[in-house]
PDB file of N, CA and C in Angstrom:
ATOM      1  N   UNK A   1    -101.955 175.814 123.729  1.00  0.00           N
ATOM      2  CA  UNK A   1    -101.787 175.947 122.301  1.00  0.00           C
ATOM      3  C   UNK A   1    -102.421 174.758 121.607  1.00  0.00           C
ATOM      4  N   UNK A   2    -103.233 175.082 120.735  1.00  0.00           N
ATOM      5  CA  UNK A   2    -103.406 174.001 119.654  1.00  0.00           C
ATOM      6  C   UNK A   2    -102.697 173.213 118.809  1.00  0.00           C
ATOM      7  N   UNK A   3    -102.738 172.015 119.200  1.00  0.00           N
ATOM      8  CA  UNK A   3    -101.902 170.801 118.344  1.00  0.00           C
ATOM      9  C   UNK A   3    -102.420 170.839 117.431  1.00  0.00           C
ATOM     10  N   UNK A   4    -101.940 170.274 115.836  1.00  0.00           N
ATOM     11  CA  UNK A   4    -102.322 170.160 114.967  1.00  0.00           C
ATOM     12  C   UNK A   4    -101.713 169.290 114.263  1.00  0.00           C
ATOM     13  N   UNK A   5    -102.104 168.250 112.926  1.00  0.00           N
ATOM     14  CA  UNK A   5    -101.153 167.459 112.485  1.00  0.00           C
ATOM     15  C   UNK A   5     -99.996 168.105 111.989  1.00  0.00           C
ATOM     16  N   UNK A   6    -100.084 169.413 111.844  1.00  0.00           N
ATOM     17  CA  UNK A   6     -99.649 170.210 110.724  1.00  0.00           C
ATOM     18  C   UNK A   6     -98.191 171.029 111.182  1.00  0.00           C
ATOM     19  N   UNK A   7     -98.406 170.657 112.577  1.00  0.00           N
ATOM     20  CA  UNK A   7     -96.935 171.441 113.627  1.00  0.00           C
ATOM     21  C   UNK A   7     -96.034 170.501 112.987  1.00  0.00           C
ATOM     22  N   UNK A   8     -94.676 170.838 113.410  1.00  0.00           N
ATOM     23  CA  UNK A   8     -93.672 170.285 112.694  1.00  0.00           C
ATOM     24  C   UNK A   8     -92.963 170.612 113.591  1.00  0.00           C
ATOM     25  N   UNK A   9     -92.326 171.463 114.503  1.00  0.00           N
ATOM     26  CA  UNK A   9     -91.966 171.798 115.680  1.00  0.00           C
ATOM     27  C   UNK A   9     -92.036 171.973 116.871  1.00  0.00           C
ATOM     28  N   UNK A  10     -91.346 171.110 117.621  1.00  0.00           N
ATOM     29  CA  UNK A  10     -91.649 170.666 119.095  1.00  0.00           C
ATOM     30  C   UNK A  10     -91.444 171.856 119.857  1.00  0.00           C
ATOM     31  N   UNK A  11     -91.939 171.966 121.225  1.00  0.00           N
ATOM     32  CA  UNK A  11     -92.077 173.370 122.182  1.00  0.00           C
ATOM     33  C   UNK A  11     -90.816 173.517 122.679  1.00  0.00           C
ATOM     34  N   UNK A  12     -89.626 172.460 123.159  1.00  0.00           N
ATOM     35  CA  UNK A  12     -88.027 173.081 123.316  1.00  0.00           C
ATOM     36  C   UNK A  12     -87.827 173.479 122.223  1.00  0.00           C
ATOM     37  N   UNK A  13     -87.729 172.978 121.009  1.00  0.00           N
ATOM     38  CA  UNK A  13     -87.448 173.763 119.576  1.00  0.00           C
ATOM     39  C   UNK A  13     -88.158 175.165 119.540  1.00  0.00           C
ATOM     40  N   UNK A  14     -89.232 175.255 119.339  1.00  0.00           N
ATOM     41  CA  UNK A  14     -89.897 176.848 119.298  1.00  0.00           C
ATOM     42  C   UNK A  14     -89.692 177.872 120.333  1.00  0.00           C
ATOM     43  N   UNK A  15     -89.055 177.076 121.973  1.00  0.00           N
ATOM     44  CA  UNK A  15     -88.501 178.310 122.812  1.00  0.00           C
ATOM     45  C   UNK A  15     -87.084 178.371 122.062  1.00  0.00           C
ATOM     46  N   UNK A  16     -86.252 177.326 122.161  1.00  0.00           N
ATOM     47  CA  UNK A  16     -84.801 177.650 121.237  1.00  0.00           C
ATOM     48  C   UNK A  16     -84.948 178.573 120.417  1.00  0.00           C
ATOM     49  N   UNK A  17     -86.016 178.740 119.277  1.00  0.00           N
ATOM     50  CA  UNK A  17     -86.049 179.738 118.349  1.00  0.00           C
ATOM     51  C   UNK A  17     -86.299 180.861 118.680  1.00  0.00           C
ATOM     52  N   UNK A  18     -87.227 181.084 119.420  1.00  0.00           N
ATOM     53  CA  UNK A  18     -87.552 182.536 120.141  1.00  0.00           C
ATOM     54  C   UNK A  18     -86.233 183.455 120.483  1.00  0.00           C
ATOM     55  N   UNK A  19     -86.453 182.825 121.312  1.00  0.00           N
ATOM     56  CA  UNK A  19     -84.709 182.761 122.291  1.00  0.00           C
ATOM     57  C   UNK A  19     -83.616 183.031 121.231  1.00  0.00           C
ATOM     58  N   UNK A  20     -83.676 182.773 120.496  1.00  0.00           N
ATOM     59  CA  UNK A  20     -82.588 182.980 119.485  1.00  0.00           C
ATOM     60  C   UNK A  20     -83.288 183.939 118.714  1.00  0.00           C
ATOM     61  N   UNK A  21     -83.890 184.662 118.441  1.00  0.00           N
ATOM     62  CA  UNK A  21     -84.744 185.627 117.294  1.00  0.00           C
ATOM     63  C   UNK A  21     -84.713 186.836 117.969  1.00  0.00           C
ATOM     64  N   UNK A  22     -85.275 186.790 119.105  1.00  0.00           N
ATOM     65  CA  UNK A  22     -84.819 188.059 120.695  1.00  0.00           C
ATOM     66  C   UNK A  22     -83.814 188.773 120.711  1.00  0.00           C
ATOM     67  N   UNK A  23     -82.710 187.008 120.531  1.00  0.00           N
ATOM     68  CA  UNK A  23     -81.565 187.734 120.716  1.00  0.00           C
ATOM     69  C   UNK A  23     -80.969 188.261 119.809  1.00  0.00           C
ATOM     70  N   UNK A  24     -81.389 188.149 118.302  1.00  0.00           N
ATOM     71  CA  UNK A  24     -80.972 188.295 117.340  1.00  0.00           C
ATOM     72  C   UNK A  24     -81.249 189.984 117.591  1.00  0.00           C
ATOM     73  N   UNK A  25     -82.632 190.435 117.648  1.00  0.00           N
ATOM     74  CA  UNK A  25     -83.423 191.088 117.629  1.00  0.00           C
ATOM     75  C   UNK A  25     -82.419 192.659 118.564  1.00  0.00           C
ATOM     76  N   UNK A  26     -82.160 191.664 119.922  1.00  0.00           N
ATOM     77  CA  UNK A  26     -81.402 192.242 120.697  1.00  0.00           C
ATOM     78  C   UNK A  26     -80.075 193.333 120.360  1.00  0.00           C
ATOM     79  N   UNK A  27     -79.190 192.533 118.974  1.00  0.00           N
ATOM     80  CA  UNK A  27     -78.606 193.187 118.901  1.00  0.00           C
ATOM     81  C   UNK A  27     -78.273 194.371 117.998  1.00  0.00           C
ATOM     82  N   UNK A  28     -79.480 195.001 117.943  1.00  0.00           N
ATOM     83  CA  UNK A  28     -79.419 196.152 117.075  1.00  0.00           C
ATOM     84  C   UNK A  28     -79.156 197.434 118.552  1.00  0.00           C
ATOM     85  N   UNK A  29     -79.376 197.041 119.289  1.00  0.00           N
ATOM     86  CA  UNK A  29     -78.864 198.124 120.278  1.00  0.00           C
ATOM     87  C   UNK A  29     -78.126 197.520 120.895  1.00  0.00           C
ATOM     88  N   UNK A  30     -77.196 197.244 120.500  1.00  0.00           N
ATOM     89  CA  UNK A  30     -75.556 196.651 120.619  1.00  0.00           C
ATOM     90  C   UNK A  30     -75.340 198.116 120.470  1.00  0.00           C
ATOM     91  N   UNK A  31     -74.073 198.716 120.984  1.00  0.00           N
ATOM     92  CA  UNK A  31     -73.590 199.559 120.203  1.00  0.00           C
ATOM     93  C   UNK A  31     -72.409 198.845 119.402  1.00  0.00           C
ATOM     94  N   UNK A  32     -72.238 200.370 118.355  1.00  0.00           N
ATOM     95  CA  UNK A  32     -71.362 199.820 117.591  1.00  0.00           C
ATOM     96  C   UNK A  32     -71.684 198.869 116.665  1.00  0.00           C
ATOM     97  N   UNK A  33     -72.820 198.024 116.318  1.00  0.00           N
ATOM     98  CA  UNK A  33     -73.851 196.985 115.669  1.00  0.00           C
ATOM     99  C   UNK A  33     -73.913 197.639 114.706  1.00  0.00           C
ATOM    100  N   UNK A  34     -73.855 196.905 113.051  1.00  0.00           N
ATOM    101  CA  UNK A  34     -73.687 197.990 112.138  1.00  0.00           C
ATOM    102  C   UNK A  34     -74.536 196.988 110.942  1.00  0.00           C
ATOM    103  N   UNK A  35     -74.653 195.690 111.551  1.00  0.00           N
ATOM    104  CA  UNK A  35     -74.948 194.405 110.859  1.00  0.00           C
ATOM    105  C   UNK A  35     -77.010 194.369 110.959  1.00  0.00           C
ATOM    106  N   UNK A  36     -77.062 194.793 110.011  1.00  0.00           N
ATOM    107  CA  UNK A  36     -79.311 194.660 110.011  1.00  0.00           C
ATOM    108  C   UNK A  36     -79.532 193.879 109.882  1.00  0.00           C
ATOM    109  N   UNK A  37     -78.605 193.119 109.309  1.00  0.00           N
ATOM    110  CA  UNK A  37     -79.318 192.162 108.092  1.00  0.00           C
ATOM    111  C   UNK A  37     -79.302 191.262 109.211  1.00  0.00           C
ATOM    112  N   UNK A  38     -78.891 190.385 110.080  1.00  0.00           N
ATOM    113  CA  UNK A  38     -78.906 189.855 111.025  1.00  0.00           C
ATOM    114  C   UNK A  38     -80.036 190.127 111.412  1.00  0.00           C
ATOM    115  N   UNK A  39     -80.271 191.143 112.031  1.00  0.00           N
ATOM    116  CA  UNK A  39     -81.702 192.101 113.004  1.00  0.00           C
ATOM    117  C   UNK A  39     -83.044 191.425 111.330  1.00  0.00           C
ATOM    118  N   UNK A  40     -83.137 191.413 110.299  1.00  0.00           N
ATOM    119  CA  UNK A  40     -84.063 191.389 109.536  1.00  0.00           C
ATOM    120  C   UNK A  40     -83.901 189.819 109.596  1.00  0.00           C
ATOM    121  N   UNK A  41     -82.782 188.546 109.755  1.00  0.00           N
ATOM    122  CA  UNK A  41     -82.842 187.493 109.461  1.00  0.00           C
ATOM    123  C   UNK A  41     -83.459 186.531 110.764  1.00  0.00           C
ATOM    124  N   UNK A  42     -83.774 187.507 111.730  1.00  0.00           N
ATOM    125  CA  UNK A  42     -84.626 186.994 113.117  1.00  0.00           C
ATOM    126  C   UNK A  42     -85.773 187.011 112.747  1.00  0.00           C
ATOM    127  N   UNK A  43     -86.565 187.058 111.437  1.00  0.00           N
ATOM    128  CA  UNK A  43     -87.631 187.347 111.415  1.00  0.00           C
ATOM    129  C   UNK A  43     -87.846 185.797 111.328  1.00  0.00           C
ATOM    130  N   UNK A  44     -87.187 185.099 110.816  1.00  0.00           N
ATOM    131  CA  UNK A  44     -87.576 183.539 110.224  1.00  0.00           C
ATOM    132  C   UNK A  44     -87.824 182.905 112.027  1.00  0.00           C
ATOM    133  N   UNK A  45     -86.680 182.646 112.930  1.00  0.00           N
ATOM    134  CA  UNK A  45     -86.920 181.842 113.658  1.00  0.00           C
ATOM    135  C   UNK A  45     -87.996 182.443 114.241  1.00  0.00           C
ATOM    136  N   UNK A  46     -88.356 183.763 114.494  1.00  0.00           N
ATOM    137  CA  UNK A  46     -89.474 184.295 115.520  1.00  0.00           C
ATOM    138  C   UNK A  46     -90.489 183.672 114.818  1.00  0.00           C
ATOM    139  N   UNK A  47     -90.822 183.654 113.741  1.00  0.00           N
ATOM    140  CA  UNK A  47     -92.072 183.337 112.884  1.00  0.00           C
ATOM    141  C   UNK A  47     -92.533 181.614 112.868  1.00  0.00           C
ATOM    142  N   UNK A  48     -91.222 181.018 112.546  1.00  0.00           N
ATOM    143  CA  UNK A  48     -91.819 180.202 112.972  1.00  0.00           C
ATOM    144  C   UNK A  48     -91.977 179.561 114.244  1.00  0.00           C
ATOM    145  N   UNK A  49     -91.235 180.045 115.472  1.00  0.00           N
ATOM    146  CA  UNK A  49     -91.797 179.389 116.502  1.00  0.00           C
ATOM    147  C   UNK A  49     -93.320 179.827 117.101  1.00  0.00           C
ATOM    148  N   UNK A  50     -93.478 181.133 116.792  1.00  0.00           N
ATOM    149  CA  UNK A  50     -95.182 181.234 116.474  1.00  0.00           C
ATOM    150  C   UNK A  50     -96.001 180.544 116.414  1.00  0.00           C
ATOM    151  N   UNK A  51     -95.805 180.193 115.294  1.00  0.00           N
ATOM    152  CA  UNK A  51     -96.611 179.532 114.168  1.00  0.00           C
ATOM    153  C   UNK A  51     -96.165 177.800 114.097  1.00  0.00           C
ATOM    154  N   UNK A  52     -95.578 177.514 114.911  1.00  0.00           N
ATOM    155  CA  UNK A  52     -94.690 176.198 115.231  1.00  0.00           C
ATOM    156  C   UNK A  52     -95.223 175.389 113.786  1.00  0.00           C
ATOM    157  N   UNK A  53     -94.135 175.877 112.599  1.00  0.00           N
ATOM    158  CA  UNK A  53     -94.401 174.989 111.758  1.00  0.00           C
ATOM    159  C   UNK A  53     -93.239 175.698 111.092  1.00  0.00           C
ATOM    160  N   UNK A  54     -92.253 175.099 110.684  1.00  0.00           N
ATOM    161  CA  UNK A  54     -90.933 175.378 109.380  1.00  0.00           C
ATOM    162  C   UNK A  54     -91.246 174.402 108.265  1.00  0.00           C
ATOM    163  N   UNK A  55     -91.127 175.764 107.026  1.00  0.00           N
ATOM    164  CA  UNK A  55     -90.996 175.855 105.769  1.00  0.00           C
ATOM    165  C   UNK A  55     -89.758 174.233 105.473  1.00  0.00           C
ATOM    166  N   UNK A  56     -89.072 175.005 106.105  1.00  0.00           N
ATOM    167  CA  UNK A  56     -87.368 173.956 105.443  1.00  0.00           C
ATOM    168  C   UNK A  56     -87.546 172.396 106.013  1.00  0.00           C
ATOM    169  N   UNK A  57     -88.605 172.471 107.803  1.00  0.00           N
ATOM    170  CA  UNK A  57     -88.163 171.229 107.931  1.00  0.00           C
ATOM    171  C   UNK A  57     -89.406 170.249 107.056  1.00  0.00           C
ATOM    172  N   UNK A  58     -90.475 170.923 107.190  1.00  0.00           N
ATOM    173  CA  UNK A  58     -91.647 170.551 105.811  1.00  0.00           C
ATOM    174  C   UNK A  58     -91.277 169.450 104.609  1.00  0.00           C
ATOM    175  N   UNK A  59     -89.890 170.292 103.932  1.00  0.00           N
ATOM    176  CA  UNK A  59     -89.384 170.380 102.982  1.00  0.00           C
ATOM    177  C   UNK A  59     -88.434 169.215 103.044  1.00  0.00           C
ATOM    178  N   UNK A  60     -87.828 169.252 103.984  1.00  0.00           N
ATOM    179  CA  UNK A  60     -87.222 168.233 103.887  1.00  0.00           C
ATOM    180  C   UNK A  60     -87.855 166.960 104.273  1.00  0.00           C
ATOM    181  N   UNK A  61     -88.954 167.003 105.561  1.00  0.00           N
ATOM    182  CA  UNK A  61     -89.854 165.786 105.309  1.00  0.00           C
ATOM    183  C   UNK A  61     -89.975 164.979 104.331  1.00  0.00           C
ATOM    184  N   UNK A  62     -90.667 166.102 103.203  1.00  0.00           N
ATOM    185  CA  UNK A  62     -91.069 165.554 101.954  1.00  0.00           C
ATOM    186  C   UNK A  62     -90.054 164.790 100.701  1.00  0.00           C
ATOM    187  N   UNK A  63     -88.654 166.074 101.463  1.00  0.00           N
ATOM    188  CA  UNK A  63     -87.680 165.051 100.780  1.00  0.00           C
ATOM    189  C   UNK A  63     -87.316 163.900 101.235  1.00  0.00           C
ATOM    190  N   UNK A  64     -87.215 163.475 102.049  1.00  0.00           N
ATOM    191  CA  UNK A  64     -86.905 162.075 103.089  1.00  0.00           C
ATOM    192  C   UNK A  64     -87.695 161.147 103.022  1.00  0.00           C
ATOM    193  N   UNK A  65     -89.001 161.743 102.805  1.00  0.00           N
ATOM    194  CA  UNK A  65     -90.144 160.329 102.622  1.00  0.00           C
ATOM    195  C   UNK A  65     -90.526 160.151 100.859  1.00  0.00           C
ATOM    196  N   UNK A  66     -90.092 160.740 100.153  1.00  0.00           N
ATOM    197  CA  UNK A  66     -90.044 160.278  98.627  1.00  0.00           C
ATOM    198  C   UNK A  66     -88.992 159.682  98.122  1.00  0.00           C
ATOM    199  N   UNK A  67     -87.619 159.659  99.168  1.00  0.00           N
ATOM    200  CA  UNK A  67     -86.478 159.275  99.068  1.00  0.00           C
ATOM    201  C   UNK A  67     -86.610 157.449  99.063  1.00  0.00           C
ATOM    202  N   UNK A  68     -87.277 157.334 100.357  1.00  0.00           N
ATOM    203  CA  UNK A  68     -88.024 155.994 100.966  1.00  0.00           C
ATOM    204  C   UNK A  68     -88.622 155.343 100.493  1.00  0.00           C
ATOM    205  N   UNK A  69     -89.646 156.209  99.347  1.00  0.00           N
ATOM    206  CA  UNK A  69     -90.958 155.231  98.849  1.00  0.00           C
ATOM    207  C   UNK A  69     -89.993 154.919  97.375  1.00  0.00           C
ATOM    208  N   UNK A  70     -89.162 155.634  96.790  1.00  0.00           N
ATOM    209  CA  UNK A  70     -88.023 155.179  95.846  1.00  0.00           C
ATOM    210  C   UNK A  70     -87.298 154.103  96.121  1.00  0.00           C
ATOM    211  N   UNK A  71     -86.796 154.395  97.419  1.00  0.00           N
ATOM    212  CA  UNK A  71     -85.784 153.037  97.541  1.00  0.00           C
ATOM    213  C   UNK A  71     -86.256 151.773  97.731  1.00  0.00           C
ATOM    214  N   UNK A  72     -85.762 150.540  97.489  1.00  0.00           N
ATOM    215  CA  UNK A  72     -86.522 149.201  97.861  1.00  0.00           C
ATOM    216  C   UNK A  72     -85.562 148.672  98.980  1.00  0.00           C
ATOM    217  N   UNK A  73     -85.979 148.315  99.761  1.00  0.00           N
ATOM    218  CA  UNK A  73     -85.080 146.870 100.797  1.00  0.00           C
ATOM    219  C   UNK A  73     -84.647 145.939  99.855  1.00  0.00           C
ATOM    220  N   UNK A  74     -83.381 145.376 100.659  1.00  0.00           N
ATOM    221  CA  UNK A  74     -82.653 144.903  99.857  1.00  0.00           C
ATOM    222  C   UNK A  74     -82.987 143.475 100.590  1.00  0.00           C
ATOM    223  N   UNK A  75     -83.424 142.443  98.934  1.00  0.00           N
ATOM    224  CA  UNK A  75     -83.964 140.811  99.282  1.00  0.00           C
ATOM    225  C   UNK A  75     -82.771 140.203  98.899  1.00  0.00           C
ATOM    226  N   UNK A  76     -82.973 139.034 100.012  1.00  0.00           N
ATOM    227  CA  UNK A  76     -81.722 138.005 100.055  1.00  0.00           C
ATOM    228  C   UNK A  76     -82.364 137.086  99.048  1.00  0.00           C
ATOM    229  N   UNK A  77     -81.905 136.273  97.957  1.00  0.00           N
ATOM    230  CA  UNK A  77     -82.366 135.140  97.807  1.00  0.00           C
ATOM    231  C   UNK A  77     -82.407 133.942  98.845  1.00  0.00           C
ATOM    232  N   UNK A  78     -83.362 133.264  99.121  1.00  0.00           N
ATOM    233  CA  UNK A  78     -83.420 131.818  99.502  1.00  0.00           C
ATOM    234  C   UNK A  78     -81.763 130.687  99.718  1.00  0.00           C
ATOM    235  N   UNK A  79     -82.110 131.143 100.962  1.00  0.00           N
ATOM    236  CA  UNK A  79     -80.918 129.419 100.896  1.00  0.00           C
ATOM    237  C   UNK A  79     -81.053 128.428 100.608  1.00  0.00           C
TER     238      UNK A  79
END
């Protein structure tokens, strides 16, 4: 697979997601399974472990490092 600066998600993370989207996926032939919306909300982790790049964690990057360039270290005066 091609690295890119642009991945945001590591390869245990993107099998975790799979793995979890499958199984999501899985349980529409549950019987008795009456819940879709579940079965339609596997679309996110499958997609992005694909595509090994999340929207949210992106997002929060960007929130975390504007958080940083706001804050200042805190100066002692001189003894």
């Amino acid at each position: 697979m091609l690295k890119t600066p642009y991945d945001n998600v590591q390869p245990i993370d993107r099998l975790a997601r799979f793995i979890l989207g499958a199984a999501m996926i899985a349980l529409i032939f549950t019987p008795g399974f009456n819940s879709y919306w579940i079965t339609l909300a596997s679309v996110y982790p499958i997609m992005t472990a694909i595509m090994a790049w999340d929207p949210l964690y992106a997002l929060l990057g960007q929130l975390q490092s504007s958080a940083a360039r706001k804050s200042k270290p805190l100066t002692h005066a001189p003894a």
